[in-house]
Protein backbone atom coordinates (compact mmCIF):
# COMPACT_ATOMS: atom_id res chain seq x y z
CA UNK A 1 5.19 -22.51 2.97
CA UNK A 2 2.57 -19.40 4.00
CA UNK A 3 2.36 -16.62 1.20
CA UNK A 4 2.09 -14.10 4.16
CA UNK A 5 5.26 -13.97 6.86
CA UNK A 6 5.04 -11.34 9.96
CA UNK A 7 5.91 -7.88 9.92
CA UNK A 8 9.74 -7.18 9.88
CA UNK A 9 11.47 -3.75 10.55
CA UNK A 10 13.71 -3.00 7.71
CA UNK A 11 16.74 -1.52 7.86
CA UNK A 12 19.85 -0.56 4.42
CA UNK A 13 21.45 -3.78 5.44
CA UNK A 14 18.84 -6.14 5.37
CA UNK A 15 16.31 -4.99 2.90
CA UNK A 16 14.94 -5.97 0.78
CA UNK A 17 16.99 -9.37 0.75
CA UNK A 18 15.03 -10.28 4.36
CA UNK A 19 11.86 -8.41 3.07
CA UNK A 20 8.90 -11.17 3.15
CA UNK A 21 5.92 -10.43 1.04
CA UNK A 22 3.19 -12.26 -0.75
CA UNK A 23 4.47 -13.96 -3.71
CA UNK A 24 2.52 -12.32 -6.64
CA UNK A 25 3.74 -8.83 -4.92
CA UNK A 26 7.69 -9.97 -5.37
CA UNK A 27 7.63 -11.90 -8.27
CA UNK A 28 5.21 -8.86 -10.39
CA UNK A 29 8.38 -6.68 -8.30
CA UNK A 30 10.92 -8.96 -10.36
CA UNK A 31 9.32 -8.93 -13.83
CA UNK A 32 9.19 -5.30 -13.45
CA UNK A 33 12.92 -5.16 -12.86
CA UNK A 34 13.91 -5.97 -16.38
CA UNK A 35 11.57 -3.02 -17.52
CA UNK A 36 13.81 -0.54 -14.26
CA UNK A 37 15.34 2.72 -15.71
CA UNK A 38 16.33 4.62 -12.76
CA UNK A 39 16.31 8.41 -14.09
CA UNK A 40 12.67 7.40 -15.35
CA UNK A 41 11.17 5.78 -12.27
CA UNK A 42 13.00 6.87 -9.62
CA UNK A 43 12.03 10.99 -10.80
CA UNK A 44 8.37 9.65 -10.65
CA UNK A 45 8.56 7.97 -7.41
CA UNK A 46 10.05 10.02 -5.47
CA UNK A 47 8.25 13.06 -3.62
CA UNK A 48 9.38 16.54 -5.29
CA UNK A 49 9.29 18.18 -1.80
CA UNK A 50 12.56 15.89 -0.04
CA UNK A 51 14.47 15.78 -3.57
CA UNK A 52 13.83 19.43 -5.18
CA UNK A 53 17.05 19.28 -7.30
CA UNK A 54 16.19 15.60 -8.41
CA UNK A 55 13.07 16.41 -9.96
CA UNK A 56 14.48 19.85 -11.53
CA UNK A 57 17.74 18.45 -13.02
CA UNK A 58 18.05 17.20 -16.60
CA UNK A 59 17.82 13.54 -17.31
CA UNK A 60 21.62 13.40 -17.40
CA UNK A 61 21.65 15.56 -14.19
CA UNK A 62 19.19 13.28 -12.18
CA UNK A 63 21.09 10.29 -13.03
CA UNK A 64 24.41 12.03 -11.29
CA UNK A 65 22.21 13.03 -8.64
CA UNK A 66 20.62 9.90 -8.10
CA UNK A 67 24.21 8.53 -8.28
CA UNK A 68 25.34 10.83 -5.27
CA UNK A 69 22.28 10.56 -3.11
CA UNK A 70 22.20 6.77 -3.32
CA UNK A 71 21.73 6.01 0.30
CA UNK A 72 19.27 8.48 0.93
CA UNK A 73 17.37 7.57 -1.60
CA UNK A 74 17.91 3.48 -1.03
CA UNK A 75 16.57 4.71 2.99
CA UNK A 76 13.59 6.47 1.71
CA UNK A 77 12.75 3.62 -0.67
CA UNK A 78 12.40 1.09 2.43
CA UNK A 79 10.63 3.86 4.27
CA UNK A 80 8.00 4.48 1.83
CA UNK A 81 7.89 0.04 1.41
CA UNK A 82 7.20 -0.15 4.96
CA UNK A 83 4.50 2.83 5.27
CA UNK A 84 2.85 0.63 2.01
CA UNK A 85 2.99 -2.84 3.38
CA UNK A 86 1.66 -1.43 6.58
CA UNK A 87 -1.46 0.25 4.72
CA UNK A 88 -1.36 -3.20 2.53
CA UNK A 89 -1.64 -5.11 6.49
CA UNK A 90 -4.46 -3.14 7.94
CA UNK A 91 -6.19 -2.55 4.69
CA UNK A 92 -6.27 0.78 4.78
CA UNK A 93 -8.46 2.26 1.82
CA UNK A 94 -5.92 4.26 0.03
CA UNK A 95 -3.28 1.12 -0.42
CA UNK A 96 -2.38 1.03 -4.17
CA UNK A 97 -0.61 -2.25 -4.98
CA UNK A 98 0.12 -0.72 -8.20
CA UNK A 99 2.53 1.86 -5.97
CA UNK A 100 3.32 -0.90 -3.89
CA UNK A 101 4.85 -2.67 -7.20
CA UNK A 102 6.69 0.28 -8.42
CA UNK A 103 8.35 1.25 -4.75
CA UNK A 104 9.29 -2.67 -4.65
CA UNK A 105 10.65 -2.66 -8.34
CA UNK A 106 12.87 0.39 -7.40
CA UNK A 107 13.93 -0.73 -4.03
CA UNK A 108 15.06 -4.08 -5.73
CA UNK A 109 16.59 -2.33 -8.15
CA UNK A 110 18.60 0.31 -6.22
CA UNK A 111 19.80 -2.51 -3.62
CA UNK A 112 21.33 -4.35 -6.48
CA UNK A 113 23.08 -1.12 -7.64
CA UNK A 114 24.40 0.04 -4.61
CA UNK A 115 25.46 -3.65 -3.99
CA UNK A 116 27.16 -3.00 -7.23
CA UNK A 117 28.85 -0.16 -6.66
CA UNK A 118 30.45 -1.50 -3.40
CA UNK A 119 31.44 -4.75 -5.00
């Protein structure tokens, strides 16, 4: 089995289940699941500009937010994975695999909780 598999476009419905990346990326993604706290990481993440009233609100606040802007946010997450893993793939000099980490450890995480909320 290769540690590498070729690029993939991503879409809500198959990421980040179909997502391929190198091993130590996804399983340093999974450990750092059981550490997630969405109105914590997510308000870091995320760029102040597309979510003003995200980064504003309270903690309780951004967690309601968060709540109603799920898909958006779930879309940008895969957006921002795919801009990284394309940096990561041409090895462009401002890739940060530590960013690359977080995005994946929030994009895991908000799949499984919208996959939650539907269930």
């Amino acid at each position: 089995m290769n540690a590498f598999s070729p690029p993939q476009t991503a879409t809500a419905a198959t990421a980040p289940d179909s997502l391929l990346r190198p091993r130590l990326l996804m399983r340093a993604a999974r450990i750092g699941l059981q550490e997630y706290r969405r109105e914590r990481d997510l308000r870091r993440l995320l760029p102040q500009a597309l979510f003003p009233a995200l980064k504003a609100a309270s903690p309780e606040g951004a967690v309601r937010l968060m709540a109603q802007q799920g898909a958006a946010l779930l879309e940008w997450l895969i957006d921002e994975e795919a801009r990284i893993e394309s940096a990561r793939r041409t090895a462009m000099a401002g890739y940060s695999p530590l960013r690359h980490i977080d995005v994946m450890i929030a994009l895991l995480a908000e799949r499984r909780l919208t996959r939650d909320v539907k269930a």
